[in-house]
Protein backbone atom coordinates (compact mmCIF):
# COMPACT_ATOMS: atom_id res chain seq x y z
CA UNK A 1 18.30 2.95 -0.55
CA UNK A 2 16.65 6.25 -0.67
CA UNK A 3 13.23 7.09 0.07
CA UNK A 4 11.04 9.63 2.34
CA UNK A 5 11.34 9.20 6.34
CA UNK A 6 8.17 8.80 7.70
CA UNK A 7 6.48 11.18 10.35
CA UNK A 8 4.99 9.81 13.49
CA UNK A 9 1.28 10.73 13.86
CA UNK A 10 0.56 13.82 15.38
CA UNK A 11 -1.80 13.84 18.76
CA UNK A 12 -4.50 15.38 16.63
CA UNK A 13 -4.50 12.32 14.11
CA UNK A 14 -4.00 9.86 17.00
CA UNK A 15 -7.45 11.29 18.66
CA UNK A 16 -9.35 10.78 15.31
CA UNK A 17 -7.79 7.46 15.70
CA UNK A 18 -9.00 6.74 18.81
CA UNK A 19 -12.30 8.28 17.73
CA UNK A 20 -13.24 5.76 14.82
CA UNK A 21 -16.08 3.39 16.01
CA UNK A 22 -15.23 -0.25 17.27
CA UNK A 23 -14.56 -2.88 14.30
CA UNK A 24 -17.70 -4.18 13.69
CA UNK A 25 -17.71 -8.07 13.56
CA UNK A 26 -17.68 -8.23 9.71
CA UNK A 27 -14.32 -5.96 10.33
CA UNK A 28 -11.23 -7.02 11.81
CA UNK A 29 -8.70 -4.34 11.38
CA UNK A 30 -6.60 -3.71 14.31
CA UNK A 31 -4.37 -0.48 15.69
CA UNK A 32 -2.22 0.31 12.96
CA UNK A 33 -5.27 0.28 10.42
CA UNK A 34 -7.12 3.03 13.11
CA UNK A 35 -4.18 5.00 12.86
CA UNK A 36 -3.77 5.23 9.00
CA UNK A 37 -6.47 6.01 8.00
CA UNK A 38 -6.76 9.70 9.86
CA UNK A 39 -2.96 9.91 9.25
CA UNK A 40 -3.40 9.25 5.69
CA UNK A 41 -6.84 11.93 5.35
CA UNK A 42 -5.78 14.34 7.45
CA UNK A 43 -2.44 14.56 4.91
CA UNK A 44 -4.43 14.92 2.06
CA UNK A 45 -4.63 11.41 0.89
CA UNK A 46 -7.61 10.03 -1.20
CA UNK A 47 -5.80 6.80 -2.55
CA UNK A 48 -4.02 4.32 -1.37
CA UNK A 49 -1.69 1.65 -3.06
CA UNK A 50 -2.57 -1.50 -0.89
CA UNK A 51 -3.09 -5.60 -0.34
CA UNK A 52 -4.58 -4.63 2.91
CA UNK A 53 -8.24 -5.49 2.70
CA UNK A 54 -8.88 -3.05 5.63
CA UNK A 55 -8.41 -0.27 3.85
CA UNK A 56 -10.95 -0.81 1.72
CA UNK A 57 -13.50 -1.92 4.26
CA UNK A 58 -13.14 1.56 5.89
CA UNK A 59 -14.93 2.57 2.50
CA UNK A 60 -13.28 6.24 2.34
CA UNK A 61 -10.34 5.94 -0.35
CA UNK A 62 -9.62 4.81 -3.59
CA UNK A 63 -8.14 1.86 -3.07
CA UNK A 64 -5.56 0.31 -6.25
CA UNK A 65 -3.96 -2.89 -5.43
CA UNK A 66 -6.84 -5.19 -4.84
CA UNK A 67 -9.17 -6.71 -7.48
């Protein structure tokens, strides 16, 4: 199978990560959630493809995937 490697997170994305506010209790997402989502702006990303509802309770993407 073919495909694009991925790229680790670089320590500038990892401090946003550790930047974003606590979950609040109507939000659950954990560690991996924190870290996409300034991985996936700071790349240029706007959209995501997803059946995580996390990403769309962080309320900054387009989110295609869930209804």
């Amino acid at each position: 199978m073919g495909g694009r490697g991925g790229r680790p997170a670089s320590p500038e994305e990892g401090a946003r990560a550790r930047a974003l506010p606590a979950p609040s209790p109507d939000k659950d997402g954990g560690l991996c959630d924190a870290i996409s989502f300034p991985v996936l702006e700071g790349r240029g990303g706007r959209a995501a493809f997803t059946l995580d509802r996390h990403f769309r309770q962080y309320g900054r993407l387009d989110i295609y995937g869930l209804a």
